[in-house]
Protein backbone atom coordinates (compact mmCIF):
# COMPACT_ATOMS: atom_id res chain seq x y z
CA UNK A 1 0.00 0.00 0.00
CA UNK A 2 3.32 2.06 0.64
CA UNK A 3 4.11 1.68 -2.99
CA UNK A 4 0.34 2.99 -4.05
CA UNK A 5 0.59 5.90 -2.39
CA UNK A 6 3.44 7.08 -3.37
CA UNK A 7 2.44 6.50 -6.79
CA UNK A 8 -0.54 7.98 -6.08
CA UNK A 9 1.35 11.47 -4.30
CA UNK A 10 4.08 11.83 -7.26
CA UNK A 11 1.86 11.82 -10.17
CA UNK A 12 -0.70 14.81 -8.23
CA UNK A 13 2.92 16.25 -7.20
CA UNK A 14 4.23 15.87 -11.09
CA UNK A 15 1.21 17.46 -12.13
CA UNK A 16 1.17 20.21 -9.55
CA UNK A 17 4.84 20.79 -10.82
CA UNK A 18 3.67 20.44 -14.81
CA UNK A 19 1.09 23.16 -13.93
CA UNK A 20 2.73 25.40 -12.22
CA UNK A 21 5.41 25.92 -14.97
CA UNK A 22 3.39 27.42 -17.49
CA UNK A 23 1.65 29.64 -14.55
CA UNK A 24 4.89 31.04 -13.89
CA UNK A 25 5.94 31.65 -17.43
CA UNK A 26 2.12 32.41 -17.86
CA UNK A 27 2.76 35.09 -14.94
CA UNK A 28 6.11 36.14 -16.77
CA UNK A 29 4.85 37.12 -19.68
CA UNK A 30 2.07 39.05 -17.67
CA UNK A 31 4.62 40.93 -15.63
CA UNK A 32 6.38 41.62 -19.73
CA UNK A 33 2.73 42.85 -20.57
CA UNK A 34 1.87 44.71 -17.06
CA UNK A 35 5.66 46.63 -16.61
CA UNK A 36 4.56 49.09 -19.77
CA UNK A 37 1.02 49.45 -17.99
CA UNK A 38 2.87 49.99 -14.65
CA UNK A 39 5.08 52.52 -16.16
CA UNK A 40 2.54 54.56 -17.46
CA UNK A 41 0.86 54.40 -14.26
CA UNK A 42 3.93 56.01 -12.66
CA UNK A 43 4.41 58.34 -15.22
CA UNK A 44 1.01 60.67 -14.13
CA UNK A 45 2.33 60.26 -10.88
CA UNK A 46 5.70 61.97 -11.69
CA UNK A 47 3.70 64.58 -13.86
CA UNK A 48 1.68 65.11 -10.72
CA UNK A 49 4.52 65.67 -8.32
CA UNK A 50 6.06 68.05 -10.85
CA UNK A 51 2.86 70.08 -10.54
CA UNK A 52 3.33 69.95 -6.84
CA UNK A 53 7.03 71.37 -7.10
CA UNK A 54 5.65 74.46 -7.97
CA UNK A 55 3.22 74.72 -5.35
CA UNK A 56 5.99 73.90 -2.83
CA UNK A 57 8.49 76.39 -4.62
CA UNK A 58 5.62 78.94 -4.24
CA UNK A 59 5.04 78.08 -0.38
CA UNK A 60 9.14 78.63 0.03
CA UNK A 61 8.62 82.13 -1.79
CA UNK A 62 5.82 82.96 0.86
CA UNK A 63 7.70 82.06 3.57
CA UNK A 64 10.76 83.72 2.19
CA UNK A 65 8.56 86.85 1.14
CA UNK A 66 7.96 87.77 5.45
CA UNK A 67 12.14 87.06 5.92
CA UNK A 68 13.02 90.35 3.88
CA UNK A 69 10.06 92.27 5.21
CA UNK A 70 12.00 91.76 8.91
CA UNK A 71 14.48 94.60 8.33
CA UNK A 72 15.59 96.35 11.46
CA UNK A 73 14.24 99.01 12.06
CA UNK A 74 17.07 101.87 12.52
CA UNK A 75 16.56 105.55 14.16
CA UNK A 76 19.61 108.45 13.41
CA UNK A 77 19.41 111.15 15.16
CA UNK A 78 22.15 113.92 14.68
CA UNK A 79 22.69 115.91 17.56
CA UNK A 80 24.62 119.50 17.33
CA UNK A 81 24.87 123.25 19.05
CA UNK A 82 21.65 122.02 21.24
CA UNK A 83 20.19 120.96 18.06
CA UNK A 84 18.44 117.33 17.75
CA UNK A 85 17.68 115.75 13.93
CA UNK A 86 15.82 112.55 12.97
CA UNK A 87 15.98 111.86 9.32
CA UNK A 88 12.35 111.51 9.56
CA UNK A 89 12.64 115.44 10.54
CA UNK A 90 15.32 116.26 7.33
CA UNK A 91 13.38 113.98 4.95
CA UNK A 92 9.96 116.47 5.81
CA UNK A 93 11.45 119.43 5.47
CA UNK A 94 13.33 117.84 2.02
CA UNK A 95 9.32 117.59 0.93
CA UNK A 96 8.41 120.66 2.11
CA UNK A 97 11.79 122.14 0.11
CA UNK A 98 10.35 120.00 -2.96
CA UNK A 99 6.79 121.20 -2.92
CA UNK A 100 6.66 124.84 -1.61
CA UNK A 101 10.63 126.48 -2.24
CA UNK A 102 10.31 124.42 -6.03
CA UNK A 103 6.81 124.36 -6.48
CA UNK A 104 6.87 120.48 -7.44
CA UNK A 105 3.79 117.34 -6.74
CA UNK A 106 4.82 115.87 -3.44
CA UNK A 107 3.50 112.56 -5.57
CA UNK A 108 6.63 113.42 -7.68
CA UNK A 109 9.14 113.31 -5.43
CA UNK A 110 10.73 109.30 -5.49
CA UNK A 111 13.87 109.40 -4.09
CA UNK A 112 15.97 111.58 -1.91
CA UNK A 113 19.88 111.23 -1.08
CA UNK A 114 20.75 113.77 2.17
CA UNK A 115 23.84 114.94 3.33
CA UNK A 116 24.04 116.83 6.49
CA UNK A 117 27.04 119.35 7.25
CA UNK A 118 26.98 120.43 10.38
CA UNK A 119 29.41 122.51 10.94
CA UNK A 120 27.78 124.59 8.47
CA UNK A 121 24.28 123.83 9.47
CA UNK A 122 23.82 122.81 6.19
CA UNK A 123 21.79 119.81 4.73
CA UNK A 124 22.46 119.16 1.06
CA UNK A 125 20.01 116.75 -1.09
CA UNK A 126 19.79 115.29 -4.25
CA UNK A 127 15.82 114.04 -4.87
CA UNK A 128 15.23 111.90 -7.43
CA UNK A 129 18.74 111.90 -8.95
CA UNK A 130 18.67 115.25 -10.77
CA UNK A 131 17.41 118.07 -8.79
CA UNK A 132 20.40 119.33 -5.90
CA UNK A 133 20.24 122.05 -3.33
CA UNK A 134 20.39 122.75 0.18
CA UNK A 135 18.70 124.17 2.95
CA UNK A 136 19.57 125.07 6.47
CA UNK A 137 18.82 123.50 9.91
């Protein structure tokens, strides 16, 4: 009965064996067929993180963007003969030169460049690159 049964267990086990050859060349060829389908699956997926880059190179912008607004914050005041100056004070009165002593739109007036003398209670300017003068403190 020895010899029956293991008759009987090789041939199911030479089948099983038989069979399971083609299902792996069966699951070869559908691994050959399914790596072109996978690829193009993972190719949206790459276009898709591309159009996330982007979005994150964006976010880095914005968070860069509040960086340069924290400049510090820097008061001058020039001091002389019992005299005190902010350039806050010299920039006004640069305006006030601008629109009243030159008869110019304050919505004109861009840039200014100062440059106090002391010693000769003097400010000199130079607004918006062209027009220089002075006045006196």
């Amino acid at each position: 009965m020895a010899d029956v049964k293991a008759a009987v267990t090789a041939k199911p086990v030479a089948k099983a064996v038989a069979a399971a050859k083609p299902v792996e060349a069966t699951s070869a060829k559908a691994e050959a067929k399914a790596a072109p389908a996978k690829a193009a699956a993972k190719a949206p997926a790459k276009k898709a993180t591309a159009k996330k880059a982007p979005a994150k190179k964006e976010a880095e912008e914005k968070k860069a963007a509040p960086e340069k607004k924290a400049e510090v914050k820097a008061v001058v005041n020039l001091q002389f003969s019992g005299r005190s100056y902010t350039t806050e004070d010299l920039v006004k009165i640069a305006k006030d030169v601008w629109k009243y002593d030159l008869k110019k739109k304050v919505s004109d007036f861009k840039t200014v460049e100062l440059y106090v003398k002391p010693e000769e209670s003097q400010v000199y300017y130079v607004i918006n690159e062209e027009v220089t003068g002075s006045f006196g403190i």
